[in-house]
N, C-alpha and C. Protein backbone atom coordinates (compact mmCIF):
# COMPACT_ATOMS: atom_id res chain seq x y z
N UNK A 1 210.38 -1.82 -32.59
CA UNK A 1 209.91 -0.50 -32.96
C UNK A 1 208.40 -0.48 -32.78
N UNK A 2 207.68 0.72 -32.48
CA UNK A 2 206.39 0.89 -31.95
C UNK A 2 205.82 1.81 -33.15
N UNK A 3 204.49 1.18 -33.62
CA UNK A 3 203.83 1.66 -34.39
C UNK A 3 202.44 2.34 -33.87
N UNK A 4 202.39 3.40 -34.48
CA UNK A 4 200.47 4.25 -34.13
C UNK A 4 200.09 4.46 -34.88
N UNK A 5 198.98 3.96 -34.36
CA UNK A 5 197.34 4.17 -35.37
C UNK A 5 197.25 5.48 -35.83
N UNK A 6 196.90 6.17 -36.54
CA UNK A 6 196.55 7.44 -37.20
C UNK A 6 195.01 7.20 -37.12
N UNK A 7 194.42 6.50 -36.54
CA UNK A 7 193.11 6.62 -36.17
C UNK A 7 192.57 7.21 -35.45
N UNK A 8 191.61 8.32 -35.54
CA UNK A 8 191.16 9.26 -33.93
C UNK A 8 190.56 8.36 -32.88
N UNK A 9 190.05 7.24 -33.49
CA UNK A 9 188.94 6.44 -32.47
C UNK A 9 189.79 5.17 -31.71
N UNK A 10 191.05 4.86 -32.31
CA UNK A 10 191.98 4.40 -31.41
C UNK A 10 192.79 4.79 -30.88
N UNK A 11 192.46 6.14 -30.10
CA UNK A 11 192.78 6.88 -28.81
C UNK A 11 194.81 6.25 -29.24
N UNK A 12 195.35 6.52 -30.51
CA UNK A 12 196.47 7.01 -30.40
C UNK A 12 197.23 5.09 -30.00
N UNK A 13 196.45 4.01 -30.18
CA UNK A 13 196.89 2.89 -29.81
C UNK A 13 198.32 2.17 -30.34
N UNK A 14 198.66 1.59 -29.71
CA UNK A 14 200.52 1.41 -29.98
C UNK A 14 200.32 -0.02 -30.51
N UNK A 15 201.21 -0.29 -31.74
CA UNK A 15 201.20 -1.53 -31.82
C UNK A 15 202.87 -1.71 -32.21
N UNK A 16 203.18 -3.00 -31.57
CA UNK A 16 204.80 -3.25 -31.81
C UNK A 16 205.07 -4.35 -33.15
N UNK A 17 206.14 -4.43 -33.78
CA UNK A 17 206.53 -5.30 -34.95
C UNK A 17 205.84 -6.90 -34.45
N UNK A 18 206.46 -7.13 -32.77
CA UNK A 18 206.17 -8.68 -32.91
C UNK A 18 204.73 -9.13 -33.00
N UNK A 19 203.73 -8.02 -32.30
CA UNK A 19 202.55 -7.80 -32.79
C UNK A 19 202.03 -8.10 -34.20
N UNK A 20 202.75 -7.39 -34.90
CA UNK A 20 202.69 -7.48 -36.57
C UNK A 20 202.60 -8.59 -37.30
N UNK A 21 203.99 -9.26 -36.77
CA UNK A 21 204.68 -10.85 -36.91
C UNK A 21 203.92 -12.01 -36.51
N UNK A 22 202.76 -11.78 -36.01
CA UNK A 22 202.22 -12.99 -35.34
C UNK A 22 200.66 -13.21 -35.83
N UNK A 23 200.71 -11.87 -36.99
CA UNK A 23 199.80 -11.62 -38.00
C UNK A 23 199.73 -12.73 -39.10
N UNK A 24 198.32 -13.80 -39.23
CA UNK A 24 199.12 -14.55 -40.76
C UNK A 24 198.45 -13.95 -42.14
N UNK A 25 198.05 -12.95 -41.78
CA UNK A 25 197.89 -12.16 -43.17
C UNK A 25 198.86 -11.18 -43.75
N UNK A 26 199.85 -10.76 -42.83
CA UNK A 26 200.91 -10.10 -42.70
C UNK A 26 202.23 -10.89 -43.01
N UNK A 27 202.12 -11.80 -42.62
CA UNK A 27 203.28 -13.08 -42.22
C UNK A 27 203.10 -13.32 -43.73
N UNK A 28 201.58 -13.41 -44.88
CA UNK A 28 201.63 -13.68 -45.91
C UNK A 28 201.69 -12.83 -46.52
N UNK A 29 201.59 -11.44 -46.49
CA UNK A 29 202.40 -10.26 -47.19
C UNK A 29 204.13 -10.66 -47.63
N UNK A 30 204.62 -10.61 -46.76
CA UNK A 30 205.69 -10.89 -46.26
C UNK A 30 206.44 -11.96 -46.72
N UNK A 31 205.82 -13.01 -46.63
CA UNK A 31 206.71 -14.17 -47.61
C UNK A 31 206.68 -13.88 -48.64
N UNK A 32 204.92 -13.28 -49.48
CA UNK A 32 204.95 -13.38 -50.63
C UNK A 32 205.95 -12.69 -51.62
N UNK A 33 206.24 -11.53 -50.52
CA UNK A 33 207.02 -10.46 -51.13
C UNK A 33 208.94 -11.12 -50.86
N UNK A 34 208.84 -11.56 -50.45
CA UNK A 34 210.07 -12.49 -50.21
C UNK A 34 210.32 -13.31 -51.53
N UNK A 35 209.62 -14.34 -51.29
CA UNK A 35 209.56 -14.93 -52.53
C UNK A 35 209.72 -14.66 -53.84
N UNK A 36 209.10 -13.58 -54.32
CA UNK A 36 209.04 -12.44 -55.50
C UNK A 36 210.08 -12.30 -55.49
N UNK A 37 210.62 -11.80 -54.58
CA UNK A 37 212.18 -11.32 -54.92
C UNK A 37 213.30 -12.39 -54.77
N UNK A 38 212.85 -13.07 -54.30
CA UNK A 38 213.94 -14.55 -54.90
C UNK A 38 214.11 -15.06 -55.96
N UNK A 39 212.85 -15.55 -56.15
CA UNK A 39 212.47 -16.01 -57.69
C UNK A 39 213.57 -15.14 -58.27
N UNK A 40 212.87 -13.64 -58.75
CA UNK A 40 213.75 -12.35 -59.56
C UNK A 40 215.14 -12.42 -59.80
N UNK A 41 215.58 -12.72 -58.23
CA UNK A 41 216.74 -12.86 -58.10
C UNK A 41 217.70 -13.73 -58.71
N UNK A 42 217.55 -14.52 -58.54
CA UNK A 42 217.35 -16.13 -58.32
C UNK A 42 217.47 -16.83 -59.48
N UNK A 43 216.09 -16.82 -60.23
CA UNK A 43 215.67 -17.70 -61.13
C UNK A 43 216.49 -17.96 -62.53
N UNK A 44 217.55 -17.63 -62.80
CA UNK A 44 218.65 -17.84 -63.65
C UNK A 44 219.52 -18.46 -63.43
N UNK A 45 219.70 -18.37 -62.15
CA UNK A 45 221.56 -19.01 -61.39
C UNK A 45 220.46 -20.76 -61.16
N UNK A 46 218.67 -20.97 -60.69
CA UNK A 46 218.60 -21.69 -60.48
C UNK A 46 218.02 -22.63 -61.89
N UNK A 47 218.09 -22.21 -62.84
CA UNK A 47 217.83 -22.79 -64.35
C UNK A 47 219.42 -22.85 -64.53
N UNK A 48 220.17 -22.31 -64.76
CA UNK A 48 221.87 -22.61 -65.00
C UNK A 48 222.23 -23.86 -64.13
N UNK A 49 221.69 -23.99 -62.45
CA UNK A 49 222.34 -25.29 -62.22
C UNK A 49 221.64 -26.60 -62.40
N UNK A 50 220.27 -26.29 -62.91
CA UNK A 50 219.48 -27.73 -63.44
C UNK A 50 220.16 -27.78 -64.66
N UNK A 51 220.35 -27.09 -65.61
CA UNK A 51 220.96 -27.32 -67.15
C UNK A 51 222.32 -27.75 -66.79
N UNK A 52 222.68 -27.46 -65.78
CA UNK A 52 224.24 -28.26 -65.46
C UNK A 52 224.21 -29.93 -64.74
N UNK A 53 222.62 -30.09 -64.12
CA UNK A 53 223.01 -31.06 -63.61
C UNK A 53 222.14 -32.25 -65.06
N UNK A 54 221.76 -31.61 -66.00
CA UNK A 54 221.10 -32.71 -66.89
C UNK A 54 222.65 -32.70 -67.91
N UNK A 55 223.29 -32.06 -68.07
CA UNK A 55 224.04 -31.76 -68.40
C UNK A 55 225.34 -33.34 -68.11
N UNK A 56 225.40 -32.64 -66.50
CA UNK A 56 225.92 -34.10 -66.06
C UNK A 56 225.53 -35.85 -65.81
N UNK A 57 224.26 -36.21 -65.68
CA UNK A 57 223.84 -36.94 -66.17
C UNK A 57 222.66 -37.19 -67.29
N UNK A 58 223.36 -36.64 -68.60
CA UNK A 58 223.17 -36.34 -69.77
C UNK A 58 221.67 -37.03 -70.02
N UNK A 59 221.07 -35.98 -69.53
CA UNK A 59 219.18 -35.90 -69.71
C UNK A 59 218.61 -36.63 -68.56
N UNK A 60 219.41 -37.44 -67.59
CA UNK A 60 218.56 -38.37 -66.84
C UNK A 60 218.40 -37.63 -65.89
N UNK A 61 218.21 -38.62 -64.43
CA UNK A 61 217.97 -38.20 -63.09
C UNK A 61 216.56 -37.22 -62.54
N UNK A 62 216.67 -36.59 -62.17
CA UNK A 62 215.13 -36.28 -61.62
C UNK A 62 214.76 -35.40 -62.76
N UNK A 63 215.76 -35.10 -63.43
CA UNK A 63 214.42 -34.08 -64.45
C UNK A 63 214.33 -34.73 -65.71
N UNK A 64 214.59 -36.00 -65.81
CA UNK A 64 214.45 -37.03 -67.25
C UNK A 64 213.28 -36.78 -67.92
N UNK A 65 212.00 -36.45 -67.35
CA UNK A 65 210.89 -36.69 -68.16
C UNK A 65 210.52 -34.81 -68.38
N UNK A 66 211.44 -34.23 -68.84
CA UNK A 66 211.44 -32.63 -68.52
C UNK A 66 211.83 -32.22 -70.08
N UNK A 67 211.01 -32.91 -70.89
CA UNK A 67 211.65 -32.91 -72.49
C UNK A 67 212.20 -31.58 -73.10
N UNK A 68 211.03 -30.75 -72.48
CA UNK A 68 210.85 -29.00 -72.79
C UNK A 68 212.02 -28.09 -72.09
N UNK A 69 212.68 -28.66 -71.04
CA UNK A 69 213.57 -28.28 -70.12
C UNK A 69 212.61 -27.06 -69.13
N UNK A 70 211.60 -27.34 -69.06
CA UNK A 70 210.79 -26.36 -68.41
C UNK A 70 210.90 -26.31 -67.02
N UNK A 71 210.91 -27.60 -66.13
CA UNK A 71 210.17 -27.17 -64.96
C UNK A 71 211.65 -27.12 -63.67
N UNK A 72 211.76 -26.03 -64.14
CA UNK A 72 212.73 -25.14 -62.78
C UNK A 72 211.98 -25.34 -61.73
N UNK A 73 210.85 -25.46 -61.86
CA UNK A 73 210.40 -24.52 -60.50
C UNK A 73 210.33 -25.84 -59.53
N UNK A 74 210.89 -26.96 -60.12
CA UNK A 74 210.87 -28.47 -59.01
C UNK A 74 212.38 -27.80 -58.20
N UNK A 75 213.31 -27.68 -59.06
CA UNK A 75 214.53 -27.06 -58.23
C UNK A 75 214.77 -25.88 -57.33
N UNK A 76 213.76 -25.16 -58.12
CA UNK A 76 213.24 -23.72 -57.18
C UNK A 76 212.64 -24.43 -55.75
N UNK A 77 211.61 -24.65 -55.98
CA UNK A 77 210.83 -25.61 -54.83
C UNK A 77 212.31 -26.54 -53.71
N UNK A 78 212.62 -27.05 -54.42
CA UNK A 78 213.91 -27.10 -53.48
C UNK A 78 214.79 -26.56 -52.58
N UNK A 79 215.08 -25.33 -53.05
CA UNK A 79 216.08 -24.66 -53.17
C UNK A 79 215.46 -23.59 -51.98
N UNK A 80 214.41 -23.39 -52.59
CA UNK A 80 213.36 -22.42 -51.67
C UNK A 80 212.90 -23.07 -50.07
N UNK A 81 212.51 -24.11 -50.52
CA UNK A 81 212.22 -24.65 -48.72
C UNK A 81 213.65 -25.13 -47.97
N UNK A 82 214.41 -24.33 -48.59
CA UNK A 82 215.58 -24.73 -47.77
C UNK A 82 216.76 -23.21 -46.94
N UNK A 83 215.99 -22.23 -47.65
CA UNK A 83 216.78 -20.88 -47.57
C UNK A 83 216.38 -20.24 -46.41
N UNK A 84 217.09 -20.03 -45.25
CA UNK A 84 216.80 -19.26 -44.11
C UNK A 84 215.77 -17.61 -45.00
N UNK A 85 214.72 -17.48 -44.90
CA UNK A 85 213.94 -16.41 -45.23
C UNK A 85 214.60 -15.27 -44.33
N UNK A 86 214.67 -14.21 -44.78
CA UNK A 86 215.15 -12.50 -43.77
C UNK A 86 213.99 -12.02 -44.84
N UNK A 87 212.94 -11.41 -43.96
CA UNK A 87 211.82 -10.92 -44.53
C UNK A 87 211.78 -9.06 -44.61
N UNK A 88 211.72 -8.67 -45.68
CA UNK A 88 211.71 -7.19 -45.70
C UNK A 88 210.57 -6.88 -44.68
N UNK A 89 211.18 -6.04 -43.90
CA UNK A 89 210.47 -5.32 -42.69
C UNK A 89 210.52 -3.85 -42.70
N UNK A 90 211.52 -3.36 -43.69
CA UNK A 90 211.40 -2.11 -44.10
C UNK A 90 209.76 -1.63 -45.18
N UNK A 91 209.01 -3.12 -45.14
CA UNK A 91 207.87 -2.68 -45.95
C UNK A 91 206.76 -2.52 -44.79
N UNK A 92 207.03 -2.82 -43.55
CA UNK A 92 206.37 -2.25 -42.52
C UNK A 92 206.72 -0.74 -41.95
N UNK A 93 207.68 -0.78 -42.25
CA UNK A 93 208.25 0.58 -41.78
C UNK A 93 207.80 2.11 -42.29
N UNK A 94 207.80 1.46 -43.99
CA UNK A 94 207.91 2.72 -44.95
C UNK A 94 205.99 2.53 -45.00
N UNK A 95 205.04 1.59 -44.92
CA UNK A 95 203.80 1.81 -44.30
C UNK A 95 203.06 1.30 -43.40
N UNK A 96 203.57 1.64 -42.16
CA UNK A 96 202.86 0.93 -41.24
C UNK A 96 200.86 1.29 -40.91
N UNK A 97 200.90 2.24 -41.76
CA UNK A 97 198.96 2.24 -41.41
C UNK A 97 198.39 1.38 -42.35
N UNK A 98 199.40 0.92 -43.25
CA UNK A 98 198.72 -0.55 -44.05
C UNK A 98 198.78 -1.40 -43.10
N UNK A 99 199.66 -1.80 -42.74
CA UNK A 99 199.52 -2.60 -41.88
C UNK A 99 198.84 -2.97 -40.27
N UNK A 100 198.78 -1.60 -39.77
CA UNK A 100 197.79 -1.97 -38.89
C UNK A 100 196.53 -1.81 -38.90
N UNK A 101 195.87 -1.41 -40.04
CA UNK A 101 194.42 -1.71 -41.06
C UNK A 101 194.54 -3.25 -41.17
N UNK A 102 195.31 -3.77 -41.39
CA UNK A 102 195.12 -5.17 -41.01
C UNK A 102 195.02 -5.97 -40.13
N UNK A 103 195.73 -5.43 -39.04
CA UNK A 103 195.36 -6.33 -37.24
C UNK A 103 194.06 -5.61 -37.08
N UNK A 104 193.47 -4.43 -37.30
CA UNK A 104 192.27 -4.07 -36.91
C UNK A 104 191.27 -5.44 -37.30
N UNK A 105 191.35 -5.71 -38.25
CA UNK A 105 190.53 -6.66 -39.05
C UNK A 105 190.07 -7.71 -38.21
């Protein structure tokens, strides 16, 4: 899909998604907002299966020294560098003059 500037002084200039994509300030929009919504998503089903796996080896194994039962976010961290990412691109869509205020840059 082809995006335009609403700028008068860029004579109407076209910019395309993969354009967008090859942005790493964009690319970090984009995960971040990914992420956010994983976590959200997420972050219960991935505290339910650490409490299941201390559960099964009753306090030990990688989260033994986790007295507080706090740190999900080692399993998150897991769990996360392992998930094929599909990045909302409908947040380019619904504003793309945010976004190409940013390749101007």
């Amino acid at each position: 899909m082809d995006y335009y500037s609403d700028d008068s002084n860029d004579d109407d200039k076209k910019y395309d998604l993969d354009e967008m994509l090859k942005n790493d300030d964009i690319c970090d929009i984009l995960e971040n907002a990914f992420e956010l919504n994983f976590i959200t998503d997420c972050r219960d089903e991935i505290e339910n299966i650490k409490q299941k796996y201390i559960n099964l080896y009753l306090g030990g194994g990688i989260f033994k020294n986790d007295e507080n039962n706090v740190n999900w976010e080692r399993l998150f961290k897991i769990i996360y560098d392992n998930v094929e990412k599909k990045y909302d691109l409908g947040m380019i869509e619904s504003d793309p003059d945010f976004f190409i205020n940013i390749l101007k840059k």
